[in-house]
PDB file of N, CA and C in Angstrom:
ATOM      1  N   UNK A   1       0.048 171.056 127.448  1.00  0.00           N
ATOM      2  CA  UNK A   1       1.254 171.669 127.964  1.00  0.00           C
ATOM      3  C   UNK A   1       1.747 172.731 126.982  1.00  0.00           C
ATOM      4  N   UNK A   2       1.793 173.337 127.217  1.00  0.00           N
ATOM      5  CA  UNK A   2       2.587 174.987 126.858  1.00  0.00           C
ATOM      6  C   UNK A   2       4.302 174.556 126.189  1.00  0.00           C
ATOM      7  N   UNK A   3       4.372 175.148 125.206  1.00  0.00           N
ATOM      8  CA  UNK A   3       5.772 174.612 124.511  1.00  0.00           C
ATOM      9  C   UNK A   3       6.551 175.707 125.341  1.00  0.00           C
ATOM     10  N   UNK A   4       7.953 174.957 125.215  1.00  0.00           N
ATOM     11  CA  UNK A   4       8.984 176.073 125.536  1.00  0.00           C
ATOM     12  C   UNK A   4       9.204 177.313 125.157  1.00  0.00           C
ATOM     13  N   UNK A   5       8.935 178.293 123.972  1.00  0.00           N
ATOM     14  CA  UNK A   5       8.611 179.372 123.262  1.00  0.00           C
ATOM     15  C   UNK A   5       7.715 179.961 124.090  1.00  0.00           C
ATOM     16  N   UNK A   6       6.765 179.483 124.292  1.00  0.00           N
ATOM     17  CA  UNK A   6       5.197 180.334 125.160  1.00  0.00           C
ATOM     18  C   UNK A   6       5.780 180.289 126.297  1.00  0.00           C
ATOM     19  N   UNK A   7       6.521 179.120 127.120  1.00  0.00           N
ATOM     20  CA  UNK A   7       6.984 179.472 128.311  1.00  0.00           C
ATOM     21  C   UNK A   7       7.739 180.718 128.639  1.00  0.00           C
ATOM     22  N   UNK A   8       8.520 180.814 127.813  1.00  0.00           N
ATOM     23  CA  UNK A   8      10.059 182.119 127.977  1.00  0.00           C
ATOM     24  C   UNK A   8       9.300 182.956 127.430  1.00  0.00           C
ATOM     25  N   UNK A   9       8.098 183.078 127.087  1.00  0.00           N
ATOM     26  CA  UNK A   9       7.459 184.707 126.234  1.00  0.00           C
ATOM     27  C   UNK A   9       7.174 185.117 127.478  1.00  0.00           C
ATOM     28  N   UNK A  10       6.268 184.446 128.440  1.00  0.00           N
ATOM     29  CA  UNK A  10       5.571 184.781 129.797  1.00  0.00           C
ATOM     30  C   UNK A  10       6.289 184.694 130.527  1.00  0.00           C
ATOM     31  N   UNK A  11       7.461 183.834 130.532  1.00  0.00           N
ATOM     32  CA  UNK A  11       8.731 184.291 131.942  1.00  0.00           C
ATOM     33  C   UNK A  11       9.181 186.042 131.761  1.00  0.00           C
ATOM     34  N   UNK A  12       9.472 186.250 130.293  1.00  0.00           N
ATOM     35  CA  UNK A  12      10.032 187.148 130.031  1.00  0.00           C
ATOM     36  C   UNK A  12       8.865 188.641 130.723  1.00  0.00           C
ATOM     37  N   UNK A  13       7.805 188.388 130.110  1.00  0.00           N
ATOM     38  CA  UNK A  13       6.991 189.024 130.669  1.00  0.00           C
ATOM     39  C   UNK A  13       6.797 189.332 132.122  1.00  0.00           C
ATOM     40  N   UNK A  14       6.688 188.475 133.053  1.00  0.00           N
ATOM     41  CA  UNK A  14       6.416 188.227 134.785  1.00  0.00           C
ATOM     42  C   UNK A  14       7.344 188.859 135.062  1.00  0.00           C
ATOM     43  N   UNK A  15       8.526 188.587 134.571  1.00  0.00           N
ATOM     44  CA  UNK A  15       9.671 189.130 135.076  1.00  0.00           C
ATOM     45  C   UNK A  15       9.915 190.817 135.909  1.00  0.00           C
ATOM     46  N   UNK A  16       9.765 191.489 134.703  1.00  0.00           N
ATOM     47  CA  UNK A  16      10.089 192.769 135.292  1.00  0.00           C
ATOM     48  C   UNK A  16       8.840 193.126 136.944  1.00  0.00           C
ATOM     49  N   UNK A  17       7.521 192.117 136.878  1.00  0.00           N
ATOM     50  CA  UNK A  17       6.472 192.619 137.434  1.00  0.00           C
ATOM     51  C   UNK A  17       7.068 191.733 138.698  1.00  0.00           C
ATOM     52  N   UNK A  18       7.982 190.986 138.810  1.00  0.00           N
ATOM     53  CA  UNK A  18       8.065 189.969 139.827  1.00  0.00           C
ATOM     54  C   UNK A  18       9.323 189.657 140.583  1.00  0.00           C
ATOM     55  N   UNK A  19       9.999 190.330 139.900  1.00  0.00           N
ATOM     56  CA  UNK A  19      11.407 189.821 140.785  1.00  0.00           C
ATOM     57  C   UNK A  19      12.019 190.480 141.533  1.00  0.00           C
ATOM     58  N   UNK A  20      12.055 189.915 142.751  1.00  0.00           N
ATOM     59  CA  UNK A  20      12.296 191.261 144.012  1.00  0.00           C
ATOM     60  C   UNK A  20      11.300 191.144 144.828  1.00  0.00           C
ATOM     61  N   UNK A  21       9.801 190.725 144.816  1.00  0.00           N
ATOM     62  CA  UNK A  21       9.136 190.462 145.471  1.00  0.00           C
ATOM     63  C   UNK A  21       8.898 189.322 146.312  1.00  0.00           C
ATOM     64  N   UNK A  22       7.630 189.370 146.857  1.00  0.00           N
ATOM     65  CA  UNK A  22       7.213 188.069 147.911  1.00  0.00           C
ATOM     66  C   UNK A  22       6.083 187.542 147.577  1.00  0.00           C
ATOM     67  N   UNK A  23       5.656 186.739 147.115  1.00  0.00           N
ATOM     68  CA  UNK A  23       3.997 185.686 147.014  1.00  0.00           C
ATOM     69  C   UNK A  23       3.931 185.636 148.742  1.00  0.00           C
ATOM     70  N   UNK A  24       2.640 186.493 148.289  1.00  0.00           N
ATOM     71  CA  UNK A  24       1.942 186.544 149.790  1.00  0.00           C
ATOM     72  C   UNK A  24       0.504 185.897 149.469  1.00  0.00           C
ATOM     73  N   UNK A  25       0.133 185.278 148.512  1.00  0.00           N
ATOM     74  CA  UNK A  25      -0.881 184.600 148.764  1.00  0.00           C
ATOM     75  C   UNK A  25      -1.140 183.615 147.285  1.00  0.00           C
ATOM     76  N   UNK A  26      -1.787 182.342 147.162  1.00  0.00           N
ATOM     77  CA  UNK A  26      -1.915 181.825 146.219  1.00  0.00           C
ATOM     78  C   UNK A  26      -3.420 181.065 145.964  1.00  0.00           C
ATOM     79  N   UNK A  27      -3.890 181.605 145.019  1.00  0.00           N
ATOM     80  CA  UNK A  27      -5.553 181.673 144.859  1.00  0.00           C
ATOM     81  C   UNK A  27      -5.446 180.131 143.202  1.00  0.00           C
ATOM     82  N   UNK A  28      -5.955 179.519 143.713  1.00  0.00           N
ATOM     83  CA  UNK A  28      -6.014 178.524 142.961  1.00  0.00           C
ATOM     84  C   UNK A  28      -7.236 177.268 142.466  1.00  0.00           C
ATOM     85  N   UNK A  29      -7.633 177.008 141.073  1.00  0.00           N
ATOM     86  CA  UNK A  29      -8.750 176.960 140.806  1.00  0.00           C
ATOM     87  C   UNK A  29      -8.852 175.198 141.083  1.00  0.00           C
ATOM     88  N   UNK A  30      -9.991 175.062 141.920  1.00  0.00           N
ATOM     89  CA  UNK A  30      -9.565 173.172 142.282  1.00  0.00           C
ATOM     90  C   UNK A  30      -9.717 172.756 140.806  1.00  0.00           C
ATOM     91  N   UNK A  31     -10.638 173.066 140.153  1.00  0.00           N
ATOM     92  CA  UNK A  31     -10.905 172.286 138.476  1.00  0.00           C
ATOM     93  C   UNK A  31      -9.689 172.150 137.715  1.00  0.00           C
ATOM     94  N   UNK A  32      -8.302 172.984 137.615  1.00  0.00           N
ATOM     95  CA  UNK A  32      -7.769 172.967 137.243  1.00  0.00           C
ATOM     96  C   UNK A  32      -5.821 172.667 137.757  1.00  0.00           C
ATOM     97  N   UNK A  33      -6.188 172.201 139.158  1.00  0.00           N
ATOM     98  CA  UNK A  33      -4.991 172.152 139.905  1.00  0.00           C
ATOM     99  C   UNK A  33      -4.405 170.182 138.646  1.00  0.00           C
ATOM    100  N   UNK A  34      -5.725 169.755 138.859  1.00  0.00           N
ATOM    101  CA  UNK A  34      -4.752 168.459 138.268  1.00  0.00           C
ATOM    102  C   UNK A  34      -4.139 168.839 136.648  1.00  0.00           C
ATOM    103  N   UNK A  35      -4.617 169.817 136.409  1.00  0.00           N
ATOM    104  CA  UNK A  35      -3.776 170.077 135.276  1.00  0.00           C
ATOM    105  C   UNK A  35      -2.332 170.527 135.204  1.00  0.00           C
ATOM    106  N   UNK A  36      -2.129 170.858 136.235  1.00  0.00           N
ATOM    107  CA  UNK A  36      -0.766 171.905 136.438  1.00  0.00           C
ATOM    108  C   UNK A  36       0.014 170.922 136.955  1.00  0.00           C
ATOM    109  N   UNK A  37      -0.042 170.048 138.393  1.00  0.00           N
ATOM    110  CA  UNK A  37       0.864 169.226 139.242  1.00  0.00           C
ATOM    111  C   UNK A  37       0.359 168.400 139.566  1.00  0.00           C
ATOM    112  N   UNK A  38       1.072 167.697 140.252  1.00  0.00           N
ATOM    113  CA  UNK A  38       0.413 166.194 141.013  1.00  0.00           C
ATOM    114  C   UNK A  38       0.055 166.829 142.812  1.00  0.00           C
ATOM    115  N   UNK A  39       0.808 168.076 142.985  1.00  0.00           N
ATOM    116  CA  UNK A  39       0.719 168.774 144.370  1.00  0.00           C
ATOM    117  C   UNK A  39      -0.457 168.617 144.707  1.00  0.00           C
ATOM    118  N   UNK A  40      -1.179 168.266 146.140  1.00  0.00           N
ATOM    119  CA  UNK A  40      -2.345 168.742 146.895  1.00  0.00           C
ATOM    120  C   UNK A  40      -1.908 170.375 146.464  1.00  0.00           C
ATOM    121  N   UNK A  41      -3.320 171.039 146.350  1.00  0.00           N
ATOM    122  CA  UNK A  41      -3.413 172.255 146.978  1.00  0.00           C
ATOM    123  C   UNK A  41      -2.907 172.913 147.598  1.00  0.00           C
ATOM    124  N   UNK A  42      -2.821 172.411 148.984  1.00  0.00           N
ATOM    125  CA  UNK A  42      -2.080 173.258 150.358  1.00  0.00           C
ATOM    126  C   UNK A  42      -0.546 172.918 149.860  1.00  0.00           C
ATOM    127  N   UNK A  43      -0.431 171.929 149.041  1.00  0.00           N
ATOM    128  CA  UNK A  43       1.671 171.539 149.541  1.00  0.00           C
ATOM    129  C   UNK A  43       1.862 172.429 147.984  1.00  0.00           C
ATOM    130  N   UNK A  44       1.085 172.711 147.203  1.00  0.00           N
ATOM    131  CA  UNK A  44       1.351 174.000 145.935  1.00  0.00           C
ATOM    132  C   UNK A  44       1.860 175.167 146.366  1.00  0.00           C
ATOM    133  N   UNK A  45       0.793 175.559 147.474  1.00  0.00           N
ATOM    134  CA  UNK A  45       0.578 176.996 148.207  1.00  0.00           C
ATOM    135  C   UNK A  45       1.889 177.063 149.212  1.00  0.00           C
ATOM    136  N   UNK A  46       2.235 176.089 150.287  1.00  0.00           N
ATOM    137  CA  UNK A  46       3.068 175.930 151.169  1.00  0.00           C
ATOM    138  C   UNK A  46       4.747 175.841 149.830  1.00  0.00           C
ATOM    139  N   UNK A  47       4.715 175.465 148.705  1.00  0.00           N
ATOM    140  CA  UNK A  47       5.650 175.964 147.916  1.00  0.00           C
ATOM    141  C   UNK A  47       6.306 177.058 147.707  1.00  0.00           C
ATOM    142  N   UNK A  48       5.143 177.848 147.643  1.00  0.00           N
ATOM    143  CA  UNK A  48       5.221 179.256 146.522  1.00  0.00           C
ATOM    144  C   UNK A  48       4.829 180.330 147.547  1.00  0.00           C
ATOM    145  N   UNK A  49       4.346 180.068 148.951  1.00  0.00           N
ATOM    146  CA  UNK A  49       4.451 181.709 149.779  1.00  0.00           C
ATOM    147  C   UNK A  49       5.110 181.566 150.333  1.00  0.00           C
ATOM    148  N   UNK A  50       5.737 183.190 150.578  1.00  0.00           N
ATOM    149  CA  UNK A  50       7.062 182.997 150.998  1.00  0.00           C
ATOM    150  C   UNK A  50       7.865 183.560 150.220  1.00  0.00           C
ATOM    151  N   UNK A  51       7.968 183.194 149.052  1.00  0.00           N
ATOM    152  CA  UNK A  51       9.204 182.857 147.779  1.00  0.00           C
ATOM    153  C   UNK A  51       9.257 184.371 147.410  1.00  0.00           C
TER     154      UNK A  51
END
């Protein structure tokens, strides 16, 4: 897990590239989904498009 410091470096970063927009699609690696959430796949994706 990523400390809080590395988190807010890369929020800070995304930011200007991301806010205001729409996730129109979410490409995601199966090897590495159990690393991130407990989410299936589809209920990750059904999260985050849209947003």
């Amino acid at each position: 897990m990523p400390e809080l410091p590395e988190v807010e470096t890369i929020r800070r970063d995304l930011e200007p590239l991301v806010v205001g927009r729409t996730v129109a699609a979410v490409e995601v690696d199966p090897g590495t989904i159990d690393l991130l959430t407990d989410l299936p796949i589809d209920g990750l994706r059904a999260g985050l498009v849209g947003r």
